[in-house]
C-alpha atoms as a PDB file:
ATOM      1  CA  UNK A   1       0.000   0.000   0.000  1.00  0.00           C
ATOM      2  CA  UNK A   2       1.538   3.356  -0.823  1.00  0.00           C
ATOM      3  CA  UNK A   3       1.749   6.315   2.247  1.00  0.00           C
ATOM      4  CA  UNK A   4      -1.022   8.868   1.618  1.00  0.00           C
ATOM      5  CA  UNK A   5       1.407  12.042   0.997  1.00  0.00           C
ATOM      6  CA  UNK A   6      -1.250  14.095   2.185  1.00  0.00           C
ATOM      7  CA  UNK A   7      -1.179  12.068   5.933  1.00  0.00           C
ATOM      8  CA  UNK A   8       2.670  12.084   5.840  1.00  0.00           C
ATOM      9  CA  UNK A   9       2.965  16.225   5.381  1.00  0.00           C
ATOM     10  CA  UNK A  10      -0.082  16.368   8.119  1.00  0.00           C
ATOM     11  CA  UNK A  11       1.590  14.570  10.733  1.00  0.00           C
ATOM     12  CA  UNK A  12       5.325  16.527  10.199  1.00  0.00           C
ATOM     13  CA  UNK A  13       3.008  19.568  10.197  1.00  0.00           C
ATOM     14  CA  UNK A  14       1.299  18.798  13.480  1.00  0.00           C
ATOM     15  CA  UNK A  15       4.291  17.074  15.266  1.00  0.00           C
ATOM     16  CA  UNK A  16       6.129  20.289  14.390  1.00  0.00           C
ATOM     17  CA  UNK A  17       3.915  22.395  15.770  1.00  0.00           C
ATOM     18  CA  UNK A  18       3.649  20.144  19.293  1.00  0.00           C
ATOM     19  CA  UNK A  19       7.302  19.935  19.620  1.00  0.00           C
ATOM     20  CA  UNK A  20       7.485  23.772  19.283  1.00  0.00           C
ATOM     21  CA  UNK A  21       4.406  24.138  21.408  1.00  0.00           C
ATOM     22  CA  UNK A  22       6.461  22.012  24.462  1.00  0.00           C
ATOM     23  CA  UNK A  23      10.056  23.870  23.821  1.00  0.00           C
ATOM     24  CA  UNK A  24       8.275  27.276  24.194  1.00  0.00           C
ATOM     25  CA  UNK A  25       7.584  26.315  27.880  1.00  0.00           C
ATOM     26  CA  UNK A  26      11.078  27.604  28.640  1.00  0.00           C
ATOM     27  CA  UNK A  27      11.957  29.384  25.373  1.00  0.00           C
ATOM     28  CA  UNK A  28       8.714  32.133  24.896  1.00  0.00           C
ATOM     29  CA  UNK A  29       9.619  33.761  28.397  1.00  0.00           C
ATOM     30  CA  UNK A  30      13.043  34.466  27.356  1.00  0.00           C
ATOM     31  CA  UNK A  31      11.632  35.542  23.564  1.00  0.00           C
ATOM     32  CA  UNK A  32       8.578  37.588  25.623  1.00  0.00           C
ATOM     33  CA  UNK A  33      11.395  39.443  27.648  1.00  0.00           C
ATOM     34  CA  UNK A  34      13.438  40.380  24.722  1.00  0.00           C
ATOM     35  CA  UNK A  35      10.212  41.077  22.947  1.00  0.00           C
ATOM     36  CA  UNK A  36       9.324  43.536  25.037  1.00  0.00           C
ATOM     37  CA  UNK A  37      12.932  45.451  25.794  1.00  0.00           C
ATOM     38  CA  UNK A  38      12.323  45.858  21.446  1.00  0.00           C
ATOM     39  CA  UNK A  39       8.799  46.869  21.739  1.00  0.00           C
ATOM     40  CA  UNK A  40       7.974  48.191  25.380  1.00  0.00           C
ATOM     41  CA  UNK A  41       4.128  48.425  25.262  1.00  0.00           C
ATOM     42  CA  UNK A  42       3.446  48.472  22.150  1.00  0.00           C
ATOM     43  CA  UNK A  43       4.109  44.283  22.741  1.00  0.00           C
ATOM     44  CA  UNK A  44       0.724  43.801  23.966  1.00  0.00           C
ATOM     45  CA  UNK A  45      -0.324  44.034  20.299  1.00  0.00           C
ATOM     46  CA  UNK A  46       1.652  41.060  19.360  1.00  0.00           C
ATOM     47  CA  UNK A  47      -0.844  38.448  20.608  1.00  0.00           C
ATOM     48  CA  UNK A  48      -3.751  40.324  18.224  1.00  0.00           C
ATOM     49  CA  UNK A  49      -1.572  40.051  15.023  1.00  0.00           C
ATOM     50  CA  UNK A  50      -0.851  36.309  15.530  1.00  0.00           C
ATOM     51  CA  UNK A  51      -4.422  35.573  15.982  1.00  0.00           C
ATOM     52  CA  UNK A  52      -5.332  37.977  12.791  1.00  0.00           C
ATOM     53  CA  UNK A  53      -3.018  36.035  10.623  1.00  0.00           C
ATOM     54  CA  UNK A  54      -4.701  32.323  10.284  1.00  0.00           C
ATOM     55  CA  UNK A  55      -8.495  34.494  10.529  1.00  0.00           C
ATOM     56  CA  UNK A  56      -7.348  36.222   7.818  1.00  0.00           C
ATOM     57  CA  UNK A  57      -6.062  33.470   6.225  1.00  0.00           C
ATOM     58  CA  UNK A  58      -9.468  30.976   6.713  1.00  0.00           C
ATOM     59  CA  UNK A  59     -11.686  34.777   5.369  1.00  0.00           C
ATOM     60  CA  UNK A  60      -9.637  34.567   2.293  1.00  0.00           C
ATOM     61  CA  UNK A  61      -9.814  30.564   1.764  1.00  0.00           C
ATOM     62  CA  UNK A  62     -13.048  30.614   2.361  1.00  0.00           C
ATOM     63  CA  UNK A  63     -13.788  33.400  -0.084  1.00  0.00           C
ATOM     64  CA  UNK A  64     -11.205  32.814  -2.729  1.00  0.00           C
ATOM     65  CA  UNK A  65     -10.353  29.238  -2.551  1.00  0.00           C
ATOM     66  CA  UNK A  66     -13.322  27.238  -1.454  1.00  0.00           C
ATOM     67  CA  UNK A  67     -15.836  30.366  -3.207  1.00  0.00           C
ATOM     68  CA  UNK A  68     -18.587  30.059  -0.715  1.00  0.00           C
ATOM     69  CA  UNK A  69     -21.294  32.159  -1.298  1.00  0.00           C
ATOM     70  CA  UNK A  70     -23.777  30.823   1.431  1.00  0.00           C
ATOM     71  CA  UNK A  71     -24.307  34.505   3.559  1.00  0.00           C
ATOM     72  CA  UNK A  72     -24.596  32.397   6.820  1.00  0.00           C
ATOM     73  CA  UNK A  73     -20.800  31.151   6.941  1.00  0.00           C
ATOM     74  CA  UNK A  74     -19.654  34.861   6.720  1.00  0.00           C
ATOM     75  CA  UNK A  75     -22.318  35.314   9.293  1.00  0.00           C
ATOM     76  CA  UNK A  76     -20.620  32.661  11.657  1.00  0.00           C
ATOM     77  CA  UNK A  77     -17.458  34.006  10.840  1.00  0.00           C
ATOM     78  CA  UNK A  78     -18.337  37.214  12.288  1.00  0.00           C
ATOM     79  CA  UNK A  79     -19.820  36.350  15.224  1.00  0.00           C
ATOM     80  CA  UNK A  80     -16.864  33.504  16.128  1.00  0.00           C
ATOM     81  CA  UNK A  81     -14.502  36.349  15.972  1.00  0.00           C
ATOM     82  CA  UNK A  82     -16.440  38.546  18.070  1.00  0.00           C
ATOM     83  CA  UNK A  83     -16.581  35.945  20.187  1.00  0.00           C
ATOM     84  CA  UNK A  84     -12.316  35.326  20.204  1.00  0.00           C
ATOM     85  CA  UNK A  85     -12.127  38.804  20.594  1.00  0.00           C
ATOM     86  CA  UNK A  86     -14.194  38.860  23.976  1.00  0.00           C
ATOM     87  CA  UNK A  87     -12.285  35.383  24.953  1.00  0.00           C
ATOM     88  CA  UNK A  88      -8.818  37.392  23.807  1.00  0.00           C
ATOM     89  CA  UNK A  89     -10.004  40.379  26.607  1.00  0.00           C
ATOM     90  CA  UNK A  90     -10.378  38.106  29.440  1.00  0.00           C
ATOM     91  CA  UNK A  91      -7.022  37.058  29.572  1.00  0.00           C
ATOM     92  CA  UNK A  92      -5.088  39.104  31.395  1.00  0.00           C
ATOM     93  CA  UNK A  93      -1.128  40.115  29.994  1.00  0.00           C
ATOM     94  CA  UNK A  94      -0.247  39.591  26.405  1.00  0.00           C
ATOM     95  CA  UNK A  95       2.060  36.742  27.028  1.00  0.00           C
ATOM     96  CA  UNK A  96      -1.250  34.467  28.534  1.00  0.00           C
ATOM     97  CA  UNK A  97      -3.231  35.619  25.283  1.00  0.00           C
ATOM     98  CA  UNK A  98      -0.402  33.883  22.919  1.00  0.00           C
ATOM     99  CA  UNK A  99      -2.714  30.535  24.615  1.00  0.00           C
ATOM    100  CA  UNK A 100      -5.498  31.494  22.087  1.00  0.00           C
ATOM    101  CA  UNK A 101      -3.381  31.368  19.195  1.00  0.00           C
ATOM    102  CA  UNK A 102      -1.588  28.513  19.528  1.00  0.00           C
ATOM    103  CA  UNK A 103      -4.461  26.269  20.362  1.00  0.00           C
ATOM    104  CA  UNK A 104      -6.601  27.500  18.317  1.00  0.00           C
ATOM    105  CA  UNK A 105      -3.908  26.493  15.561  1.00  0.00           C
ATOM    106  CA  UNK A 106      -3.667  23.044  17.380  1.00  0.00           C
ATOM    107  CA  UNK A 107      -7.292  22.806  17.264  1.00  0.00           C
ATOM    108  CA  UNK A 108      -7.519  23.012  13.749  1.00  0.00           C
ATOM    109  CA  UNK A 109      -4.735  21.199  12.805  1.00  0.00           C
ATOM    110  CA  UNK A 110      -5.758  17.952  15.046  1.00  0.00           C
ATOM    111  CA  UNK A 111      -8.687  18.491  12.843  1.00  0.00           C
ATOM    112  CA  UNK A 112      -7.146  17.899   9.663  1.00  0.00           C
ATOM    113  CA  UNK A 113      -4.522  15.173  10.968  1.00  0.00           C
ATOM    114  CA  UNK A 114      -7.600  12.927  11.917  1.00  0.00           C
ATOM    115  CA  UNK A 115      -9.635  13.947   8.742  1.00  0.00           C
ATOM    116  CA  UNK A 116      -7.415  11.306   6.859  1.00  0.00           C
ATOM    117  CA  UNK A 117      -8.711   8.735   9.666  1.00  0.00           C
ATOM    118  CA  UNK A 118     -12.027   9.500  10.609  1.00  0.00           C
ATOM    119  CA  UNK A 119     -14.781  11.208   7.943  1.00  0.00           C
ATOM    120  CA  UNK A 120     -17.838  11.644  10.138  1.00  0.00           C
ATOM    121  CA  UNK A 121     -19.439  14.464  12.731  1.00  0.00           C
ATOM    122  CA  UNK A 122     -17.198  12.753  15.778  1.00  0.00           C
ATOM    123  CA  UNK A 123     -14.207  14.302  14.247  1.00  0.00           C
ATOM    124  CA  UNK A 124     -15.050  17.512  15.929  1.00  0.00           C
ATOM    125  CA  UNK A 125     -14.824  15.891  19.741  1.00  0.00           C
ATOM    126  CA  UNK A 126     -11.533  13.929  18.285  1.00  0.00           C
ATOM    127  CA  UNK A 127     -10.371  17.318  17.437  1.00  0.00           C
ATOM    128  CA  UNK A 128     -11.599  18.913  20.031  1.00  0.00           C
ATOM    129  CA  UNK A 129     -10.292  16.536  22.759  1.00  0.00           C
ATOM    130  CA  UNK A 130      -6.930  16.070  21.079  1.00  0.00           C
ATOM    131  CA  UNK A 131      -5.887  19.808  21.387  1.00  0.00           C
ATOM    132  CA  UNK A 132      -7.251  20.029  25.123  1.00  0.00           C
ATOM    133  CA  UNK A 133      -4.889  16.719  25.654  1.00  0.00           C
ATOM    134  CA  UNK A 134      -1.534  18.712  24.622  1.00  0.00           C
ATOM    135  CA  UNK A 135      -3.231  21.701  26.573  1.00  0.00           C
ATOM    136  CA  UNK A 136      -2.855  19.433  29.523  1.00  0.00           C
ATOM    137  CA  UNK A 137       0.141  17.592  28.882  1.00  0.00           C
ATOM    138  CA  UNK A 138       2.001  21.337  28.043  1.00  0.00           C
ATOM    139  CA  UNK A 139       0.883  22.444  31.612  1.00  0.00           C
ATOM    140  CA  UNK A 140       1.969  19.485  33.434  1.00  0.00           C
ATOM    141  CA  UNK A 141       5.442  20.061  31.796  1.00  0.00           C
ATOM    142  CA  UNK A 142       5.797  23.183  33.558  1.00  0.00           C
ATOM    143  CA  UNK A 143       6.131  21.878  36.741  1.00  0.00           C
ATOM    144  CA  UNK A 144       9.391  21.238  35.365  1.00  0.00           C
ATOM    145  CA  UNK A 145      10.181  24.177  34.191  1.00  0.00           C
ATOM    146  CA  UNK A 146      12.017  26.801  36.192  1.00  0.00           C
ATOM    147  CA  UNK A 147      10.432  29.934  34.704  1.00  0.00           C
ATOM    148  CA  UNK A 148       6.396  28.752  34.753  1.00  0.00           C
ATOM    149  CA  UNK A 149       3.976  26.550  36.573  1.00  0.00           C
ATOM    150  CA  UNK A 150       0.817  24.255  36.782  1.00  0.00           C
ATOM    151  CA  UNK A 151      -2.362  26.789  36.057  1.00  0.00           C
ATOM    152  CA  UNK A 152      -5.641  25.899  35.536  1.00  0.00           C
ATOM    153  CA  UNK A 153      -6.581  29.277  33.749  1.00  0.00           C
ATOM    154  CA  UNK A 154      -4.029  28.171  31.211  1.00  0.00           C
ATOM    155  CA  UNK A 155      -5.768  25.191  30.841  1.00  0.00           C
ATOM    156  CA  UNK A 156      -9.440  26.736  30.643  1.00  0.00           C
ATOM    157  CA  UNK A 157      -7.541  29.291  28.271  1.00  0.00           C
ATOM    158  CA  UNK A 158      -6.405  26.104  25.639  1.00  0.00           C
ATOM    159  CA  UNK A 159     -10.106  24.796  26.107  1.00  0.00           C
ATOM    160  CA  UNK A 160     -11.772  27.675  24.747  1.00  0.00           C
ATOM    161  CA  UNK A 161      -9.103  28.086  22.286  1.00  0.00           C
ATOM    162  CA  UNK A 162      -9.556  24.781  20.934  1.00  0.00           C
ATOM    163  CA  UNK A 163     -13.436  24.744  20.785  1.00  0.00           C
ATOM    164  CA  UNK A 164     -13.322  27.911  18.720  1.00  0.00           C
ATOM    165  CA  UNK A 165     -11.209  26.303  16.148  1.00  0.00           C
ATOM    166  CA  UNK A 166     -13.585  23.633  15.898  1.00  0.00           C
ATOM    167  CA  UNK A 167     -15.926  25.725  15.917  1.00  0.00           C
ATOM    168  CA  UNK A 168     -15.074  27.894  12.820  1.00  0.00           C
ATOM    169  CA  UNK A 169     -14.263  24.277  10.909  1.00  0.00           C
ATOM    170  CA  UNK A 170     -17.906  23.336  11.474  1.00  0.00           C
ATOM    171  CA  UNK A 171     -19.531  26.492  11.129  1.00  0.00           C
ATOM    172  CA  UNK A 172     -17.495  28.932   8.875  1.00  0.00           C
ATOM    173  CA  UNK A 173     -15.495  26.112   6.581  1.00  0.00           C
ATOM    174  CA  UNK A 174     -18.281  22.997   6.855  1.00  0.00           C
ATOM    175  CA  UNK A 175     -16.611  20.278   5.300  1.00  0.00           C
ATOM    176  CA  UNK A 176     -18.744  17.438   3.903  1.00  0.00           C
ATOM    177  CA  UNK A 177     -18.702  15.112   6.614  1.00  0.00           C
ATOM    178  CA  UNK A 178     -20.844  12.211   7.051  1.00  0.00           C
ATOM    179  CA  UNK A 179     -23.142  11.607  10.021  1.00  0.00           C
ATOM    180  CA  UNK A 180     -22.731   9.156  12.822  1.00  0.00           C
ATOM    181  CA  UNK A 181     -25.838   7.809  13.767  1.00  0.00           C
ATOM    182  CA  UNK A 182     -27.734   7.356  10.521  1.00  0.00           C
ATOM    183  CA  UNK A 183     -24.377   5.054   9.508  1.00  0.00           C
ATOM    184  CA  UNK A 184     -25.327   2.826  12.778  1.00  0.00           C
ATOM    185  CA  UNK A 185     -28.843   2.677  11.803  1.00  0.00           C
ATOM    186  CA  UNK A 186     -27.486   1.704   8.065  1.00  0.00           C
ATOM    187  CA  UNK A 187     -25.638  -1.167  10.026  1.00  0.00           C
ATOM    188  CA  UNK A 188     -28.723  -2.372  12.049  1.00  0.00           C
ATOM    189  CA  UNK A 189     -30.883  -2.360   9.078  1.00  0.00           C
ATOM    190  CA  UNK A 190     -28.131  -4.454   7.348  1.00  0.00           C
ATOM    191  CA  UNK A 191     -28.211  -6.875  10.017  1.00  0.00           C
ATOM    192  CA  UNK A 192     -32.226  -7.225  10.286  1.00  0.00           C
ATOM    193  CA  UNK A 193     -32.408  -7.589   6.302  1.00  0.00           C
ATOM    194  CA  UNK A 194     -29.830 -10.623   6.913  1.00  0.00           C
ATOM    195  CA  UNK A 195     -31.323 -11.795   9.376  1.00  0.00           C
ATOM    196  CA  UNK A 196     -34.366 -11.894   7.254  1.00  0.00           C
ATOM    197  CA  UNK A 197     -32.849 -13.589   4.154  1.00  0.00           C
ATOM    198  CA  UNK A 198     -31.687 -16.361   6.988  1.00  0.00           C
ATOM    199  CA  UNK A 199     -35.282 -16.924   8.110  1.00  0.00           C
ATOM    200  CA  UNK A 200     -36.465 -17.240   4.958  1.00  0.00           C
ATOM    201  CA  UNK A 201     -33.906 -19.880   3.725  1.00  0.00           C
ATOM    202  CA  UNK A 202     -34.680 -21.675   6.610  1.00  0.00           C
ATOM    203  CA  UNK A 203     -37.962 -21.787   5.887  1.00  0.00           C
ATOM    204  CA  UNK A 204     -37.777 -22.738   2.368  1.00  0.00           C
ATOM    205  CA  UNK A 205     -35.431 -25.545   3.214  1.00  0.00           C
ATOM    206  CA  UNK A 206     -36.639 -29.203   3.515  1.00  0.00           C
END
């Protein structure tokens, strides 16, 4: 069986991303302080652009690439970022914010890894719980680190972060996915209309 190419540049992708995600538990504070000797206050801005780049970048897929002219995913699109914007404001210091753009990012990412998996509606939990996972795993690293530690709001931070990149995949891109439980009910009726056939060569045998 060949490698699906597209599977093999996800996974580099994603592990590239988690590997960068864990070294920045000691490496961003050091990059945040030198940050912010360059840029004194005007640093707090930071956080805003990194988050503006992949919106900007899903606005002009979505318009552009993918040529969607249903009104109601631009609606979405609005209101999600209005949304990220209030999440982005209740996170205190612009070094905490940097949480909603990088698992956000995760979030969509874990998304796309398990896409060459999984093709139904469960691929938004999988996503979903997959980006909280490295949330968790990222904070429980920092009890080893000597410049950060354990938080919960970090965590809650990630969580957010990561359900409003699912979000935006289901509501603003809405791939073609398809559903769970009609494919179960597809299966049951399968096994009654064997089950059926059975009976009836039973009953037609001598």
């Amino acid at each position: 069986m060949r490698p699906n190419t597209t599977a093999i540049l996800d996974w580099i992708l994603f592990i590239s991303f988690i590997v960068f995600l864990f070294m920045a538990t000691d490496i961003l504070p050091a990059v945040w302080v030198v940050l912010n000797l360059i840029a004194g206050k005007d640093i707090e801005y930071f956080p805003g652009i990194f988050i503006a780049v992949p919106l900007f970048l899903l606005l002009f897929y979505l318009a552009f690439i993918k040529r969607q002219r249903n009104t109601s995913c631009y609606v979405c699109y609005i209101v999600l970022t209005v949304i990220m914007a209030h999440v982005y404001y209740m996170i205190d210091g612009p070094y905490n914010r940097m949480h909603i753009f990088l698992y956000f990012m995760v979030s969509i990412m874990s998304f796309r890894l398990l896409h060459n998996y999984l093709h139904d509606i469960r691929l938004y939990i999988f996503g979903f719980s997959l980006a909280v996972f490295f949330g968790v795993i990222d904070e429980c690293l920092q009890f080893f680190s000597a410049h950060r530690g354990f938080s919960l709001s970090d965590i809650k931070a990630d969580a957010l972060a990561a359900l409003l990149g699912q979000l935006f995949i289901m509501l603003v891109v809405r791939p073609n996915l398809r559903p769970w439980i009609p494919k179960l009910k597809s299966k049951m009726k399968g096994y009654y209309a064997q089950e059926r056939w059975l009976k009836r060569q039973r009953q037609g045998s001598p």
